[in-house]
PDB file of N, CA and C in Angstrom:
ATOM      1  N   UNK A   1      -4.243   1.694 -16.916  1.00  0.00           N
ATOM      2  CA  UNK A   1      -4.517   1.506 -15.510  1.00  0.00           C
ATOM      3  C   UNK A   1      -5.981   1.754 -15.155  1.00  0.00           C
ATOM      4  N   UNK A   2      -7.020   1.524 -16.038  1.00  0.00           N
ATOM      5  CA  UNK A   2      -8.737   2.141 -15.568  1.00  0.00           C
ATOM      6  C   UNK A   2      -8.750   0.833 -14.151  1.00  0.00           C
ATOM      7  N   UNK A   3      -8.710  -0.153 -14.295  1.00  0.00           N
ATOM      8  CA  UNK A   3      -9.355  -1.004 -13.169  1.00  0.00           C
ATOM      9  C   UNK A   3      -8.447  -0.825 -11.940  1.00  0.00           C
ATOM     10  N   UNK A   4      -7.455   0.196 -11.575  1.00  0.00           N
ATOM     11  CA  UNK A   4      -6.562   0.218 -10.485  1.00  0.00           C
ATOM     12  C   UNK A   4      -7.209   1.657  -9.700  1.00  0.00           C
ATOM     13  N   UNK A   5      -7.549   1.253  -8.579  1.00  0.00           N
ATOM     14  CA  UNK A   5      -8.428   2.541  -7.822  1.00  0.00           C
ATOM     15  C   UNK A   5      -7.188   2.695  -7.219  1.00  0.00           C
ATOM     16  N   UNK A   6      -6.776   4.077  -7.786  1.00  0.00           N
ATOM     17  CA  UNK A   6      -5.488   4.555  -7.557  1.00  0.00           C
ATOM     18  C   UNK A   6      -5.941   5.697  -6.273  1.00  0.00           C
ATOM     19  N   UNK A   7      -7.015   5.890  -5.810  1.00  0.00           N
ATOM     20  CA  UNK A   7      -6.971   6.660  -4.726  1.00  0.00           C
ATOM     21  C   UNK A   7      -6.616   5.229  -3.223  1.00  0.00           C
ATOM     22  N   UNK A   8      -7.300   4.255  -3.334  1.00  0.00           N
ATOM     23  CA  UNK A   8      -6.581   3.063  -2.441  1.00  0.00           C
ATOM     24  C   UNK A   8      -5.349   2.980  -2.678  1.00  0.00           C
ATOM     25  N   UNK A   9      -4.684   3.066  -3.551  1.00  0.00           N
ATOM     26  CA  UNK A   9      -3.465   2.944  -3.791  1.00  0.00           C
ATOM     27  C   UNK A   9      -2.548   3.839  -2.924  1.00  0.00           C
ATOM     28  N   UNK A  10      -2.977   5.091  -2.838  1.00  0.00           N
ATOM     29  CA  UNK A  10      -2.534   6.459  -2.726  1.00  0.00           C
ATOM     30  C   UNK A  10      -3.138   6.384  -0.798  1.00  0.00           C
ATOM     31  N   UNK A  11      -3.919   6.182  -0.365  1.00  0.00           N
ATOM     32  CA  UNK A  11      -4.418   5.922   0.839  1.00  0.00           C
ATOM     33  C   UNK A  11      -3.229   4.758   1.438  1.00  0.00           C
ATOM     34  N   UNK A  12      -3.320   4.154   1.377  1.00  0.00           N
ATOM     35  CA  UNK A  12      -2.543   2.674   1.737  1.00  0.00           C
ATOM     36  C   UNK A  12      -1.304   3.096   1.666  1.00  0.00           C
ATOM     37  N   UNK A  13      -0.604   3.904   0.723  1.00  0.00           N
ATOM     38  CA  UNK A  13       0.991   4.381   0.628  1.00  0.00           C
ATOM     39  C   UNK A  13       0.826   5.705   1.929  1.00  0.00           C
ATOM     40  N   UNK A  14       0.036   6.552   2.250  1.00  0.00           N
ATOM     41  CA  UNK A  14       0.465   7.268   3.070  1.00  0.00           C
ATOM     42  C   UNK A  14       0.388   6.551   4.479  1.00  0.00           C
ATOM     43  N   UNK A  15      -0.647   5.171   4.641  1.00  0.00           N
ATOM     44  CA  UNK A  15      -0.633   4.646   6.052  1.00  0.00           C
ATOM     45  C   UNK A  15       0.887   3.902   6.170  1.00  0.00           C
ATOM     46  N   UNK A  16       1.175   3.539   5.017  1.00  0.00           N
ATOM     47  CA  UNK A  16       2.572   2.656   5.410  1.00  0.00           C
ATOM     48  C   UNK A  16       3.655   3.712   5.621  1.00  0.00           C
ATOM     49  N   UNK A  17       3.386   5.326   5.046  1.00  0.00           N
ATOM     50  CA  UNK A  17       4.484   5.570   5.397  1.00  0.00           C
ATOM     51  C   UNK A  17       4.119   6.193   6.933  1.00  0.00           C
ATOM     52  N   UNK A  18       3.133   6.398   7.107  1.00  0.00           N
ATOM     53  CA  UNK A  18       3.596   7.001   8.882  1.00  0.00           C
ATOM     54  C   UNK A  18       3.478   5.846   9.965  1.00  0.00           C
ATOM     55  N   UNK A  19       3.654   4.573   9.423  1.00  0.00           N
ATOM     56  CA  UNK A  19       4.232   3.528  10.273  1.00  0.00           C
ATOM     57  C   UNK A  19       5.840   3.592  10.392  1.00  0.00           C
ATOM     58  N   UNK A  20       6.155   3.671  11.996  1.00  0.00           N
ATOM     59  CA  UNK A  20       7.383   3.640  12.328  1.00  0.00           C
ATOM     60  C   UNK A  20       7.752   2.626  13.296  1.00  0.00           C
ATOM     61  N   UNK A  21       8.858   1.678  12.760  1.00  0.00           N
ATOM     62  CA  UNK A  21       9.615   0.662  13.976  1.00  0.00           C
ATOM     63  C   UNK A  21      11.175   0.906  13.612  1.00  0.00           C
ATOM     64  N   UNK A  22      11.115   0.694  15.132  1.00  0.00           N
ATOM     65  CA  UNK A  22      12.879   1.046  15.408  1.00  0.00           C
ATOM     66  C   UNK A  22      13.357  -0.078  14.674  1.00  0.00           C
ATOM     67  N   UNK A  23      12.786  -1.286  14.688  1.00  0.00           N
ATOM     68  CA  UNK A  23      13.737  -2.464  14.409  1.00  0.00           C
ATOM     69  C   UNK A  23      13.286  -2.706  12.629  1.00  0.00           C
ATOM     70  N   UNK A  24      12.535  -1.732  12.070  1.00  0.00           N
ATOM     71  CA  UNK A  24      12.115  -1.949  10.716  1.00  0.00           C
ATOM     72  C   UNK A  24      12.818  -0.482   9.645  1.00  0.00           C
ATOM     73  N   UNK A  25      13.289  -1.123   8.710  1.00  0.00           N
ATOM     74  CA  UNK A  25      13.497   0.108   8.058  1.00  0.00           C
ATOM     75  C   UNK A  25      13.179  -0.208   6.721  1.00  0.00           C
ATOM     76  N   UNK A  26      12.167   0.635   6.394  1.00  0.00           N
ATOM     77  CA  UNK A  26      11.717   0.599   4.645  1.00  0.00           C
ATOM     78  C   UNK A  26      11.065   2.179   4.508  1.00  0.00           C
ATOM     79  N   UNK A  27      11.295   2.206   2.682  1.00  0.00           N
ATOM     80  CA  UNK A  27      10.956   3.648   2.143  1.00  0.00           C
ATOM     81  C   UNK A  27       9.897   2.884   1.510  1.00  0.00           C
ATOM     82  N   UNK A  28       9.140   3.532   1.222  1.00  0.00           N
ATOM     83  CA  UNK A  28       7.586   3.961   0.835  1.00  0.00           C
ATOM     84  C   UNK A  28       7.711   4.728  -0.364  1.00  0.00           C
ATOM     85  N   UNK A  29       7.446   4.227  -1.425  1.00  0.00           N
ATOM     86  CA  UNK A  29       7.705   5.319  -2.699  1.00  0.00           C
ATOM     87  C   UNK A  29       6.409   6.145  -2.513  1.00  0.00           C
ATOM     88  N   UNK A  30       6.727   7.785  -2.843  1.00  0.00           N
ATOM     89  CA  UNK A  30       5.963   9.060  -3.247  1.00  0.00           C
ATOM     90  C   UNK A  30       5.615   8.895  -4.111  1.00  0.00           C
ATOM     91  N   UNK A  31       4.218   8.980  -3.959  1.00  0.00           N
ATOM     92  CA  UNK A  31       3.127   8.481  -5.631  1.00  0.00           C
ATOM     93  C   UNK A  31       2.460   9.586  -5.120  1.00  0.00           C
ATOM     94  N   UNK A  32       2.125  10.609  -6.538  1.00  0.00           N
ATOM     95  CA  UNK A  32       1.301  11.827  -6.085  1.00  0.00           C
ATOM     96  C   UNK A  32      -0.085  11.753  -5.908  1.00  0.00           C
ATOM     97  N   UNK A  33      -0.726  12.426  -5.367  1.00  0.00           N
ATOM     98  CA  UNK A  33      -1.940  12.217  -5.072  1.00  0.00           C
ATOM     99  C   UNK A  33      -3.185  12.014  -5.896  1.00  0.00           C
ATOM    100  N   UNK A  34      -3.069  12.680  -7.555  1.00  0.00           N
ATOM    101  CA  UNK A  34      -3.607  12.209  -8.344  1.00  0.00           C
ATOM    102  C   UNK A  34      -2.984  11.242  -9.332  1.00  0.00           C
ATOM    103  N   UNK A  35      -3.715  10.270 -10.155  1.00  0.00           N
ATOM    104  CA  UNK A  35      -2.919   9.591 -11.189  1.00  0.00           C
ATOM    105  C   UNK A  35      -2.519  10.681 -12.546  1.00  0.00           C
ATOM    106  N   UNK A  36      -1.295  10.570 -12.990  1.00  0.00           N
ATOM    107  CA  UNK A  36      -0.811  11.705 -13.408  1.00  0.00           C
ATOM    108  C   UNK A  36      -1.517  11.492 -15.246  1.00  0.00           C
ATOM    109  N   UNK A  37      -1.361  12.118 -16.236  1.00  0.00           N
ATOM    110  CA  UNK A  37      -2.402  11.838 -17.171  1.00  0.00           C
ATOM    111  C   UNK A  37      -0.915  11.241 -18.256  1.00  0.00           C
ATOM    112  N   UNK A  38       0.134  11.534 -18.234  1.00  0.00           N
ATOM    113  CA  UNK A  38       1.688  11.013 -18.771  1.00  0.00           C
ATOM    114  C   UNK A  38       2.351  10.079 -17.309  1.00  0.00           C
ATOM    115  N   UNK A  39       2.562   8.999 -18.171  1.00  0.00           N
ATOM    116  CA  UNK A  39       3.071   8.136 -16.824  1.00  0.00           C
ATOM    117  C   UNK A  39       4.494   7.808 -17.524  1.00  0.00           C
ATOM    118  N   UNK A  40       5.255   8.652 -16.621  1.00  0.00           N
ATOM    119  CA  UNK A  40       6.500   8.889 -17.132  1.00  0.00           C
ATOM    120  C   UNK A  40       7.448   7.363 -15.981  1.00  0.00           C
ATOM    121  N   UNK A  41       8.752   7.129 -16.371  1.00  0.00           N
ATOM    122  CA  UNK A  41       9.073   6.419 -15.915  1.00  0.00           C
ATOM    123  C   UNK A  41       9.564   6.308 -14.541  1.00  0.00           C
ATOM    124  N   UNK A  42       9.661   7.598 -13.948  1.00  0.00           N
ATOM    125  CA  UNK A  42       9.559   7.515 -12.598  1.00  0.00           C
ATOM    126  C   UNK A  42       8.480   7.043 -11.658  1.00  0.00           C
ATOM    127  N   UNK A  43       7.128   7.524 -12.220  1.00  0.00           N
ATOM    128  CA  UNK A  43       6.246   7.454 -11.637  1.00  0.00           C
ATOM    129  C   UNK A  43       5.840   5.800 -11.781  1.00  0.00           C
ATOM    130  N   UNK A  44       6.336   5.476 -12.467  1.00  0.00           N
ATOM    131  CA  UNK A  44       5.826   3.782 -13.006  1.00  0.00           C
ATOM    132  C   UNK A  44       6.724   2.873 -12.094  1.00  0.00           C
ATOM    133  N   UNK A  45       7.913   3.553 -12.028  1.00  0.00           N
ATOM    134  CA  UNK A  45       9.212   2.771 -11.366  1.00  0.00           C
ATOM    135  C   UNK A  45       8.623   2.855  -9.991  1.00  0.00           C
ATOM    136  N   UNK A  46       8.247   3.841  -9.142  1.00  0.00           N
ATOM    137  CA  UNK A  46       7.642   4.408  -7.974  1.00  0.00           C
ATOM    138  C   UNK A  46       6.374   3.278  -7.622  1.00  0.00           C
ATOM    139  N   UNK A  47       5.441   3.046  -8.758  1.00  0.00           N
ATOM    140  CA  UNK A  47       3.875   2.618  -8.739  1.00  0.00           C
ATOM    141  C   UNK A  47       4.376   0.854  -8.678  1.00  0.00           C
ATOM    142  N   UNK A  48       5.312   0.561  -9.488  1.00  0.00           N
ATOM    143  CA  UNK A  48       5.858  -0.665  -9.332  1.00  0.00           C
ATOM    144  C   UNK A  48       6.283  -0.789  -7.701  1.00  0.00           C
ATOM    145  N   UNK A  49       7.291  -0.475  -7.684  1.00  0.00           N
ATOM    146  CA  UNK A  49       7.645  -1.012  -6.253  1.00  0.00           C
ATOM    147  C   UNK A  49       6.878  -0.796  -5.377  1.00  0.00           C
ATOM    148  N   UNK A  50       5.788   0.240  -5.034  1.00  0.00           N
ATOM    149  CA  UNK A  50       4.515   0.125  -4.100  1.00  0.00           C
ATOM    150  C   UNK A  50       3.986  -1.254  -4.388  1.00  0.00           C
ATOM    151  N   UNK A  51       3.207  -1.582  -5.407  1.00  0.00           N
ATOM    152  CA  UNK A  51       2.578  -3.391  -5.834  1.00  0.00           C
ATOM    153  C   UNK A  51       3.460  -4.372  -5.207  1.00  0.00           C
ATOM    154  N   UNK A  52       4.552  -3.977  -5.783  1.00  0.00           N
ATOM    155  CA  UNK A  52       5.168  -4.979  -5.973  1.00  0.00           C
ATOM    156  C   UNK A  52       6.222  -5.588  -5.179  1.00  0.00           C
ATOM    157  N   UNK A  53       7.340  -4.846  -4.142  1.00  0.00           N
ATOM    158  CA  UNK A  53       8.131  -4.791  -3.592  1.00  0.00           C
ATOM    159  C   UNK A  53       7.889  -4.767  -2.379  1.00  0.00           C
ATOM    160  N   UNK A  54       6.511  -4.167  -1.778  1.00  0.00           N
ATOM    161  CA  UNK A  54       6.546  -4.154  -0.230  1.00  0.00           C
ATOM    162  C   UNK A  54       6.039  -5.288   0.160  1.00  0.00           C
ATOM    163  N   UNK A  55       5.856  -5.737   1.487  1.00  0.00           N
ATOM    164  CA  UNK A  55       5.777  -7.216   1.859  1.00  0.00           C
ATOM    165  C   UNK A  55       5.401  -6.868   3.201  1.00  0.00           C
ATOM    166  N   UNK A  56       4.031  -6.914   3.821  1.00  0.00           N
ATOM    167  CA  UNK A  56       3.446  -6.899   5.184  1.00  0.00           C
ATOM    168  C   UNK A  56       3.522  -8.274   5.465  1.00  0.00           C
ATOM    169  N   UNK A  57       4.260  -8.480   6.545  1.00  0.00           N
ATOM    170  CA  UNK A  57       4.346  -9.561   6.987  1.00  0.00           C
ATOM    171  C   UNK A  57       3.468  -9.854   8.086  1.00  0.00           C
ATOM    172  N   UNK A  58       3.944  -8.583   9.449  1.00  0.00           N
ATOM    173  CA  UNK A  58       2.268  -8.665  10.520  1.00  0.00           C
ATOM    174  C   UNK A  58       1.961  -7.467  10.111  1.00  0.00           C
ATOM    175  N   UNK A  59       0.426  -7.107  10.961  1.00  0.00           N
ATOM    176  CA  UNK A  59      -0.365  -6.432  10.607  1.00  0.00           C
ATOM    177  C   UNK A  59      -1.314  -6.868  10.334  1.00  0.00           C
ATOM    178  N   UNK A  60      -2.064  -5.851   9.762  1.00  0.00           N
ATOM    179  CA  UNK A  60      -3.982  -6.125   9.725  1.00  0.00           C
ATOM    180  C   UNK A  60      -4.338  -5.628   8.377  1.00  0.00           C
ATOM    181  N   UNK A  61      -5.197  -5.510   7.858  1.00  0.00           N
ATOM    182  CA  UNK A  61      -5.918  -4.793   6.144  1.00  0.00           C
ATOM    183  C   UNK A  61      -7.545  -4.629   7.388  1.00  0.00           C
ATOM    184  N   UNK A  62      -7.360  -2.933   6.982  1.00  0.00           N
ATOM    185  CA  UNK A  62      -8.376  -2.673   7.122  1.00  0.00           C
ATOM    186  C   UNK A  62      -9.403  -2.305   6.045  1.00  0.00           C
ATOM    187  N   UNK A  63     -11.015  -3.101   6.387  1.00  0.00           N
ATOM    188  CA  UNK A  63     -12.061  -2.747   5.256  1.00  0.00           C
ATOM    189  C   UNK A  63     -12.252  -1.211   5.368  1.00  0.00           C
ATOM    190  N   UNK A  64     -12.377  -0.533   4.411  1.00  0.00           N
ATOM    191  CA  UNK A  64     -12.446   1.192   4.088  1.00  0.00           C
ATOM    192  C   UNK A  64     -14.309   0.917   4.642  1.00  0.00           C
ATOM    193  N   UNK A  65     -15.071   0.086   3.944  1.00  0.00           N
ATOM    194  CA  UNK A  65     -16.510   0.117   4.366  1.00  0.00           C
ATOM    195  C   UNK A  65     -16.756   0.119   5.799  1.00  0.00           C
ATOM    196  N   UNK A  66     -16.524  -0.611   6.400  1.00  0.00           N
ATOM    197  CA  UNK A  66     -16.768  -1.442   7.561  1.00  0.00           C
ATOM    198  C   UNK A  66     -16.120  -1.228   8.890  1.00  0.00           C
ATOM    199  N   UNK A  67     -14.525  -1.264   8.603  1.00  0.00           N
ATOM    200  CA  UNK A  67     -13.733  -0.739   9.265  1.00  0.00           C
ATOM    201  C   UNK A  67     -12.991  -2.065  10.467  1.00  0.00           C
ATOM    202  N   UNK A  68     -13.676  -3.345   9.469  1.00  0.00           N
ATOM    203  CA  UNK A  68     -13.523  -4.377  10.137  1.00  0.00           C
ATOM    204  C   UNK A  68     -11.612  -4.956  10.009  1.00  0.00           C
ATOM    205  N   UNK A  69     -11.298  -5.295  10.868  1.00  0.00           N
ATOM    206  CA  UNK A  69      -9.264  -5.512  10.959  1.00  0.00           C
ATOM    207  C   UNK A  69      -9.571  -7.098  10.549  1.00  0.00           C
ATOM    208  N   UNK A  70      -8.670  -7.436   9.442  1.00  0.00           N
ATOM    209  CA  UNK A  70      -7.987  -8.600   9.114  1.00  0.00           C
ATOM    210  C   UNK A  70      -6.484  -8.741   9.371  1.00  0.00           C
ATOM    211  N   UNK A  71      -6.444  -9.788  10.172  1.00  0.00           N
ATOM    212  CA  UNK A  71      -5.214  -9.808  11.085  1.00  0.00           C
ATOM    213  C   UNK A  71      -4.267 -10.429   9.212  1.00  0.00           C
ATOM    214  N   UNK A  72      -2.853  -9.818   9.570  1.00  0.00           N
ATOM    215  CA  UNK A  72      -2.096 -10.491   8.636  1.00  0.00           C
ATOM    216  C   UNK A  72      -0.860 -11.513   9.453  1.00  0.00           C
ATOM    217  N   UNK A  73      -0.718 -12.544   9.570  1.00  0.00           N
ATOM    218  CA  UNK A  73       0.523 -13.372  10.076  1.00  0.00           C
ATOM    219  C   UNK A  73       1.170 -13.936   9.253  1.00  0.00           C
ATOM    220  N   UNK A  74       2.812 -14.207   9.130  1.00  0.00           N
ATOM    221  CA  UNK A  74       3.670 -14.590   8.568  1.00  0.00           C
ATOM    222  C   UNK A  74       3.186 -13.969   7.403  1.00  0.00           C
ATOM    223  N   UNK A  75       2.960 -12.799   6.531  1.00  0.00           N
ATOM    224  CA  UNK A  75       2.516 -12.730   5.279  1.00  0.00           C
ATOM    225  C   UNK A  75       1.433 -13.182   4.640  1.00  0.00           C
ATOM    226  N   UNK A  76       0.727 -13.810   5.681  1.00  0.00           N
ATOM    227  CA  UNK A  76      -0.926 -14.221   5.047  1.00  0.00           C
ATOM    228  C   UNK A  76      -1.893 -13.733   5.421  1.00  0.00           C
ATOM    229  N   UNK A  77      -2.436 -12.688   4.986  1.00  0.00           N
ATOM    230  CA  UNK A  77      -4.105 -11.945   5.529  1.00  0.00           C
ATOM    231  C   UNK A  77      -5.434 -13.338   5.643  1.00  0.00           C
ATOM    232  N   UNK A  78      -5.663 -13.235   7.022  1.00  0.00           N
ATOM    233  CA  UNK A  78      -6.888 -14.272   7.181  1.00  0.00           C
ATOM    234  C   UNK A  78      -8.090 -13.218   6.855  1.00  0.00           C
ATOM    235  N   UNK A  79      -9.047 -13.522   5.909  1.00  0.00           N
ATOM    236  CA  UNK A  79      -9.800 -13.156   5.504  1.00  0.00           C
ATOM    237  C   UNK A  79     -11.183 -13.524   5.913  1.00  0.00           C
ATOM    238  N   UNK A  80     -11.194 -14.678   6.620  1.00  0.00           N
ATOM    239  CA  UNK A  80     -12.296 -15.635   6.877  1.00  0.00           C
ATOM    240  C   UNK A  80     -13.035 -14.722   7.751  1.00  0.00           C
ATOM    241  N   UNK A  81     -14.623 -14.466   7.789  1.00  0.00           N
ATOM    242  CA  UNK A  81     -15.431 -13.673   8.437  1.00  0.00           C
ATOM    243  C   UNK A  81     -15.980 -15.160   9.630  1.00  0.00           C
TER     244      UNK A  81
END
């Protein structure tokens, strides 16, 4: 995992989890705060379904630099500046 900036990773999992809608219900897998140095199969099963399983449909991606909002609709982040 060297090219996965697992602190974005770890940032981005705590904003999704203190998003709350009445009409939405999803769990947020607990990925610990550092990358662990044995990546046992929980933690992989956990790191998977963060990648891989969640699905922002609306919403925004915010730049960490800039702080600039990219709107997301139907599942597509417009990126265009």
């Amino acid at each position: 995992l060297p090219k996965l900036d697992y602190s974005a990773i770890v940032q981005a999992a705590r904003q999704l989890a203190s998003y709350e809608d009445a009409n939405e219900v999803f769990t947020v897998p607990d990925l610990p705060d550092l990358l662990p140095e044995t990546l046992d199969d929980v933690f992989l099963t956990a790191l998977y379904k963060f990648l891989f399983d969640l699905h922002v449909i609306e919403g925004h991606l915010v730049c960490p630099d800039t702080g600039r909002k990219f709107p997301i609709k139907e599942g597509v982040p417009n990126m265009i500046l």
